[in-house]
C-alpha atoms as a PDB file:
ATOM      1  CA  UNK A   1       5.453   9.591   7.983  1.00  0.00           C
ATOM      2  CA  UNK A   2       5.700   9.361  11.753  1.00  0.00           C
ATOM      3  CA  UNK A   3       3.876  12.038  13.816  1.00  0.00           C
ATOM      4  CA  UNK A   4       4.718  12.548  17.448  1.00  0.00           C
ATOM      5  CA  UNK A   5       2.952  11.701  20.321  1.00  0.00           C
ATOM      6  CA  UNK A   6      -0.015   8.905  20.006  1.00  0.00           C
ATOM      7  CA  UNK A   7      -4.149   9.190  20.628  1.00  0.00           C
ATOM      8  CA  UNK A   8      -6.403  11.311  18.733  1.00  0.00           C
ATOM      9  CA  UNK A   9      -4.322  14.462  18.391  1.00  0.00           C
ATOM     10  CA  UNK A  10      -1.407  12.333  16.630  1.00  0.00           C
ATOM     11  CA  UNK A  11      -3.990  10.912  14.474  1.00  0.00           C
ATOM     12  CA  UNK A  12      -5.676  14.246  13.363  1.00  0.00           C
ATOM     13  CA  UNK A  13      -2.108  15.870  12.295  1.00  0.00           C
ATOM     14  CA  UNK A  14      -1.697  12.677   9.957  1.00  0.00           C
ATOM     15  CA  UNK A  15      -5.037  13.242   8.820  1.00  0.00           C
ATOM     16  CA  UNK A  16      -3.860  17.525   8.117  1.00  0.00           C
ATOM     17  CA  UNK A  17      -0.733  16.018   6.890  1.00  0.00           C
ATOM     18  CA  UNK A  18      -2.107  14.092   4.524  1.00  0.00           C
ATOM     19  CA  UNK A  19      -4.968  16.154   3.294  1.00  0.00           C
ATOM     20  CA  UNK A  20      -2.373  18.821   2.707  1.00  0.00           C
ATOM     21  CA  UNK A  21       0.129  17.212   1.010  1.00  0.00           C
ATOM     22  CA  UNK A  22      -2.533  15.914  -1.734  1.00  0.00           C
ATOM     23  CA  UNK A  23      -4.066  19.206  -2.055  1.00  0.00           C
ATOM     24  CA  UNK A  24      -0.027  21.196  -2.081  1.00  0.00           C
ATOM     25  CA  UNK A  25       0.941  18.802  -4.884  1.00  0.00           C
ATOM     26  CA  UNK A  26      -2.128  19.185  -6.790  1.00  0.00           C
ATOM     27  CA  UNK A  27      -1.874  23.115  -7.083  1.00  0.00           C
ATOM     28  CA  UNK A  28       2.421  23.147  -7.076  1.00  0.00           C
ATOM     29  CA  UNK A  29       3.568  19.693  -8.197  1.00  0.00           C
ATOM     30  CA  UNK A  30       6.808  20.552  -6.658  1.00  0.00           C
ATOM     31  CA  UNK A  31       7.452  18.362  -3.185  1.00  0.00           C
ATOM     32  CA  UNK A  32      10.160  20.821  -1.836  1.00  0.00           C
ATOM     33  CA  UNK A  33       7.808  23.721  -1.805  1.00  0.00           C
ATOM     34  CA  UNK A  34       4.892  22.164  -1.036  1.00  0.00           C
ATOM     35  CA  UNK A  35       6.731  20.261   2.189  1.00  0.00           C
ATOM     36  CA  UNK A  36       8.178  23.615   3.048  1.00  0.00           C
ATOM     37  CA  UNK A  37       3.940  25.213   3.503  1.00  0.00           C
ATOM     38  CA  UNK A  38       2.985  22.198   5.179  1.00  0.00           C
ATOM     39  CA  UNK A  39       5.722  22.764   7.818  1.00  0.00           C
ATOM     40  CA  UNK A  40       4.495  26.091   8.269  1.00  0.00           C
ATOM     41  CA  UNK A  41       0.785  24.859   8.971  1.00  0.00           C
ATOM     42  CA  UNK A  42       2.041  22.661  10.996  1.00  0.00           C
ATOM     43  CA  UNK A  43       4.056  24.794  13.048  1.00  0.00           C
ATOM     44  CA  UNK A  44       1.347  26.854  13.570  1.00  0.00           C
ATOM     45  CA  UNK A  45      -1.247  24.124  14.256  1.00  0.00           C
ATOM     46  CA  UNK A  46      -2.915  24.201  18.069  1.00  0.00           C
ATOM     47  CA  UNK A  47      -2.604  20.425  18.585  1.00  0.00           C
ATOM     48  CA  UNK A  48      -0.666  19.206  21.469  1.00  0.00           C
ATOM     49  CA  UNK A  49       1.593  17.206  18.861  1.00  0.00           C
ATOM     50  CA  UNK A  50       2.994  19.376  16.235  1.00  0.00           C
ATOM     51  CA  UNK A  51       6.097  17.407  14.871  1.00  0.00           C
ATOM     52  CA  UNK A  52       6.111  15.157  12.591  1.00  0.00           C
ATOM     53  CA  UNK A  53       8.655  13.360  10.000  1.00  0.00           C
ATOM     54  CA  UNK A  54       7.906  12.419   6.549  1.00  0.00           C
ATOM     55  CA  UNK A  55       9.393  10.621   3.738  1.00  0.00           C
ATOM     56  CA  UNK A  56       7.783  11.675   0.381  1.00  0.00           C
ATOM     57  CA  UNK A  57       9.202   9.737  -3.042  1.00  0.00           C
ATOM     58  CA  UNK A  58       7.914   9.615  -6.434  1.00  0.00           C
ATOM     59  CA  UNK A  59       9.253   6.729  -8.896  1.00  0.00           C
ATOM     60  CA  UNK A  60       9.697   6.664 -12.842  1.00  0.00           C
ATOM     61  CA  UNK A  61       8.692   3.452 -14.630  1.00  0.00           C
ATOM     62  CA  UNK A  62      12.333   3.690 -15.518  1.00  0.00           C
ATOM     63  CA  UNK A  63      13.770   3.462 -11.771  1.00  0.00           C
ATOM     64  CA  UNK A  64      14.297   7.248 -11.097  1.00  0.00           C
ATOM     65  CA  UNK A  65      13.480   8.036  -7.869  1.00  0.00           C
ATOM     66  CA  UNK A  66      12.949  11.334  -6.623  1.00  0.00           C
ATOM     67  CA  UNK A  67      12.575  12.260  -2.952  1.00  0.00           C
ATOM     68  CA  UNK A  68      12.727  14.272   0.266  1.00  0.00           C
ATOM     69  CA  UNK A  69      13.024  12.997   3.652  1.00  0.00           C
ATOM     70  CA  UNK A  70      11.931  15.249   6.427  1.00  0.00           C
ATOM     71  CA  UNK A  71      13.639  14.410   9.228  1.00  0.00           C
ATOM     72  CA  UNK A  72      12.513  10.194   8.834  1.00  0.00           C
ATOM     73  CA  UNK A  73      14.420   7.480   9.078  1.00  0.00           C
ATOM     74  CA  UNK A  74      16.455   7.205   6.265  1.00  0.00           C
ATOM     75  CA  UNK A  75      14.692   4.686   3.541  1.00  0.00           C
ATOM     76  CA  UNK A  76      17.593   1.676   2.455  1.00  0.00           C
ATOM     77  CA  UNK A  77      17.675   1.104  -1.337  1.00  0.00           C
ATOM     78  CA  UNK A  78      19.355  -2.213  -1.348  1.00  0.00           C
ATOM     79  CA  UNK A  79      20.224  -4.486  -4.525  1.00  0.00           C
ATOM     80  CA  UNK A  80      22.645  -7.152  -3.472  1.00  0.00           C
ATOM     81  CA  UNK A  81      25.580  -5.968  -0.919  1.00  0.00           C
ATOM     82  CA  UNK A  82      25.022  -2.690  -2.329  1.00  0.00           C
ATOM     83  CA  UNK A  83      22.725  -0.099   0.479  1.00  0.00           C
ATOM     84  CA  UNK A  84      22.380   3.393  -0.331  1.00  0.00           C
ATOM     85  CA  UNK A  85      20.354   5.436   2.085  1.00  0.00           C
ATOM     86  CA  UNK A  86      18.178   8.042   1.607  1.00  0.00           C
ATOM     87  CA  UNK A  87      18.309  11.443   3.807  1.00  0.00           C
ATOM     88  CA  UNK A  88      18.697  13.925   1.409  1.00  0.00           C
ATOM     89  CA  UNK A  89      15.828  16.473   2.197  1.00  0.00           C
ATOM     90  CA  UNK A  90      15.985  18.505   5.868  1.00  0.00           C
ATOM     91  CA  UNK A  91      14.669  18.421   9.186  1.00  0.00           C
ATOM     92  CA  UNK A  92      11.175  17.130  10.769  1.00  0.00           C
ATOM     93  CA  UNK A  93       7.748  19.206  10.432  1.00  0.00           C
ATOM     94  CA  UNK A  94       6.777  21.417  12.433  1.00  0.00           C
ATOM     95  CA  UNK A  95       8.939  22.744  15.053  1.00  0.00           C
ATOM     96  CA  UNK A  96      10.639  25.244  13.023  1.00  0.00           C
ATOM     97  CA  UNK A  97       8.418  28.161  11.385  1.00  0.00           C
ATOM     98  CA  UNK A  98      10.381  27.640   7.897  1.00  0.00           C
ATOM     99  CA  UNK A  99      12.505  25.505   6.397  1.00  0.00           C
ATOM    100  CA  UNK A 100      14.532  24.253   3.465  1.00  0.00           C
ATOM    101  CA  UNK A 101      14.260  21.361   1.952  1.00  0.00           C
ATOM    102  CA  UNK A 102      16.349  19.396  -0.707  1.00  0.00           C
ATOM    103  CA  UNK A 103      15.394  16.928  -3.119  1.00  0.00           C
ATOM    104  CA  UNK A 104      17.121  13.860  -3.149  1.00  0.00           C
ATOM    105  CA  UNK A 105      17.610  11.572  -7.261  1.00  0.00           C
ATOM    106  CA  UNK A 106      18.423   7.714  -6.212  1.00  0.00           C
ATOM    107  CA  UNK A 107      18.009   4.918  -9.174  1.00  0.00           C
ATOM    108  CA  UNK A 108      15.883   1.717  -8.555  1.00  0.00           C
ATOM    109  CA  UNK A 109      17.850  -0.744 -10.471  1.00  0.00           C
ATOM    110  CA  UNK A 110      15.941  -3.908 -11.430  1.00  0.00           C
ATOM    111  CA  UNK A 111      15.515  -6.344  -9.353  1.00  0.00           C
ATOM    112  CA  UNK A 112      15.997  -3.692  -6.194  1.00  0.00           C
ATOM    113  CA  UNK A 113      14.009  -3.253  -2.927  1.00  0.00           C
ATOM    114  CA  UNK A 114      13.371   0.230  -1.245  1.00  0.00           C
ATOM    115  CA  UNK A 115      12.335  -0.173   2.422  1.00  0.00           C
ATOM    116  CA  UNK A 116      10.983   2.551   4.337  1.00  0.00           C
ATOM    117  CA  UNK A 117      10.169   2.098   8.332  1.00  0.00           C
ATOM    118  CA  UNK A 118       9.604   4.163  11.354  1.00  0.00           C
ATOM    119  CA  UNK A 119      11.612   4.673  14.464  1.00  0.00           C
ATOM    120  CA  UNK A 120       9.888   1.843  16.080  1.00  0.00           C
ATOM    121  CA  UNK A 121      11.364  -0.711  14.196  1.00  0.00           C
ATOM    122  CA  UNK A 122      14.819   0.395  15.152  1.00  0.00           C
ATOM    123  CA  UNK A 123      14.229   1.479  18.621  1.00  0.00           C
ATOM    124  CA  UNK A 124      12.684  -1.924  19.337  1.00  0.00           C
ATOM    125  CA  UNK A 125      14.836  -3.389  22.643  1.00  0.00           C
ATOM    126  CA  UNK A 126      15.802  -6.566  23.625  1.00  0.00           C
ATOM    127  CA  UNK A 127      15.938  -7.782  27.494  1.00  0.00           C
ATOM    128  CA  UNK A 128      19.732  -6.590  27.542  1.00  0.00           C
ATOM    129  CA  UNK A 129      18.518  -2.828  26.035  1.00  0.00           C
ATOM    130  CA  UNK A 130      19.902  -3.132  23.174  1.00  0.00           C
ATOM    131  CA  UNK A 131      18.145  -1.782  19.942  1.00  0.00           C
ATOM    132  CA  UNK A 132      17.362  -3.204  16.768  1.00  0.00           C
ATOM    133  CA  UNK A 133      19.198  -0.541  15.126  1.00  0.00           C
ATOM    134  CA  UNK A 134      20.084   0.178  11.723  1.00  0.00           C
ATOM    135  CA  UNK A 135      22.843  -2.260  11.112  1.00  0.00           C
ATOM    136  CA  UNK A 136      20.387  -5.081  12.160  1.00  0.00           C
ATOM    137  CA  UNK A 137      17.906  -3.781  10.054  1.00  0.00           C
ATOM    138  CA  UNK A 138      20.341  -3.837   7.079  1.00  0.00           C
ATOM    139  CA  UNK A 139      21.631  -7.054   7.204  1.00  0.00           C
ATOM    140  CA  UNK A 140      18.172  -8.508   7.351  1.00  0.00           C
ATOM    141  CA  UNK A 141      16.930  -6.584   4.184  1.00  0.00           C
ATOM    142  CA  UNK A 142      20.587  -7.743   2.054  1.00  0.00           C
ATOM    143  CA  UNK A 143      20.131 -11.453   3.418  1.00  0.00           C
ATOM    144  CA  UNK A 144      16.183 -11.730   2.303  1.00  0.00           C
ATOM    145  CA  UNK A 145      16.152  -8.841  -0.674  1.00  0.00           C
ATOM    146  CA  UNK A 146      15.145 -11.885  -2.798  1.00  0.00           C
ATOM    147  CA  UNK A 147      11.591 -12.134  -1.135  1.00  0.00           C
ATOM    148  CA  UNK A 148       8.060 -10.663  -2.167  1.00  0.00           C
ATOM    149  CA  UNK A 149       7.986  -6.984  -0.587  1.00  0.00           C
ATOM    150  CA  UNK A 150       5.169  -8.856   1.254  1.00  0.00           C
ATOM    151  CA  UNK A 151       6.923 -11.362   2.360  1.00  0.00           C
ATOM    152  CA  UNK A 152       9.950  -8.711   3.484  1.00  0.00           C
ATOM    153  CA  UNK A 153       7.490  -6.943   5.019  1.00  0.00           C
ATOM    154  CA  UNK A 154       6.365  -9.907   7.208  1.00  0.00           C
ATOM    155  CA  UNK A 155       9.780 -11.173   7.476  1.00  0.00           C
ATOM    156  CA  UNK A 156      10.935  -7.553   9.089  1.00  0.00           C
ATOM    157  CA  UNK A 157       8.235  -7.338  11.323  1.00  0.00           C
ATOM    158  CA  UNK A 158       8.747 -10.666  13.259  1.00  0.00           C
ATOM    159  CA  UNK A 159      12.730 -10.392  13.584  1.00  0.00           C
ATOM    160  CA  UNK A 160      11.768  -7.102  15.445  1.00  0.00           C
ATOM    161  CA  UNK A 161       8.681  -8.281  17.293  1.00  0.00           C
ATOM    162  CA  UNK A 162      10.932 -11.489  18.717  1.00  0.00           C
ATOM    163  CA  UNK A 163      14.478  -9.040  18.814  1.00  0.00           C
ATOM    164  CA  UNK A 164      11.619  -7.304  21.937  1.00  0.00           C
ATOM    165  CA  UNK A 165      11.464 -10.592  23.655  1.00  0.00           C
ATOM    166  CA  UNK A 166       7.720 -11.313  21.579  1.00  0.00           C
ATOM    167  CA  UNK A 167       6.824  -8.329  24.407  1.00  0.00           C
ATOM    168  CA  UNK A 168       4.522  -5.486  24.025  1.00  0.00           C
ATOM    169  CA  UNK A 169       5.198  -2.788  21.016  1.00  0.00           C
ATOM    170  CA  UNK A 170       6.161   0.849  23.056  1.00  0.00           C
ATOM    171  CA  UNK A 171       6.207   2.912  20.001  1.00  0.00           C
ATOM    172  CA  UNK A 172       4.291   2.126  16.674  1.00  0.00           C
ATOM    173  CA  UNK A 173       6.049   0.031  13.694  1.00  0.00           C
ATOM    174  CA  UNK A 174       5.408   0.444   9.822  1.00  0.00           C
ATOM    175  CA  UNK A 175       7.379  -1.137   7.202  1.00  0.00           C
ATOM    176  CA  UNK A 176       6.630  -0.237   3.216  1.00  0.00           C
ATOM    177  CA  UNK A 177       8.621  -2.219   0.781  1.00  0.00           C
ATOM    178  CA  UNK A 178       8.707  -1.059  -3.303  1.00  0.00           C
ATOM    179  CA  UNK A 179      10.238  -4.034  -5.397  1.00  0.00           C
ATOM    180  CA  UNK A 180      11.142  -3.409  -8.384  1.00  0.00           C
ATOM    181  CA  UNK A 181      10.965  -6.176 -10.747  1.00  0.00           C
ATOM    182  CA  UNK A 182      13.231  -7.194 -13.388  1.00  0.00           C
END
């Protein structure tokens, strides 16, 4: 997830965020509806941030993968030249009092990596303003799928660090990778 705004107020809607989401899926064990209370929580809460976007997946020991993405940027599932993207779900958290959301069904193939990032990585800009973006992102991922998800991980972060010019990070960057093994 990705809240909006930065400091102490960002950081105590992650904290609601996630205290609610563990609690919601305890009681309902269903993301959609739980997702859809949170919003309305958040929506209500009196923090000067109140958005936020969040990627929630759960994954079988078989591959199934089952998700929603609220308003994030959308997760790549690549194995080989193959990148499906995941944005099945609905709109961020928060500004609207209620909303639907879908679940999304993707398969993790053996052998597959998912990677999920925030808006920093592909807003990152280099000295001719020009972002990372997507495309950039994806062709990275397909050329080094083969790597650890540690190694991706690493391997991500410092293409977009030196894509900035090795400057100063203006928004905040996180980069999950799930491998699945053969």
């Amino acid at each position: 997830g990705d809240a909006s705004g930065h400091g102490l107020p960002a950081a105590l809607l992650v904290r609601d965020v996630v205290t609610g989401l563990r609690m919601g899926l305890e009681k309902e064990m269903k993301i959609s509806p739980v997702l859809e209370k949170l919003n309305r929580v958040i929506h209500r809460s009196t923090l000067s941030t109140s958005f936020i976007s969040l990627f929630y997946a759960e994954i079988e020991t078989n591959g199934d993968l089952v998700y929603v993405n609220a308003g994030h940027p959308e997760p790549m599932l690549v194995q080989g030249k193959k990148v499906t993207l995941l944005k099945r779900g609905g709109t961020i958290l928060g500004p609207l009092p209620n909303v639907k959301l879908k679940r999304g069904f993707a398969f993790m193939p053996p052998d597959s990596v998912l990677v999920l990032y925030t808006d920093g990585v592909i807003e990152r800009r280099n000295a001719f303003g020009e972002a990372f973006d997507k495309n950039r992102l994806k062709e990275l991922i397909i050329k080094n799928q083969h790597y650890s998800a540690e190694k991706l991980v690493n391997e991500i972060i410092d293409a977009v660090y030196n894509f900035g010019n090795s400057g100063p990070w203006k928004d905040d960057v996180t980069v999950v990778v799930v491998r699945r093994l053969a």
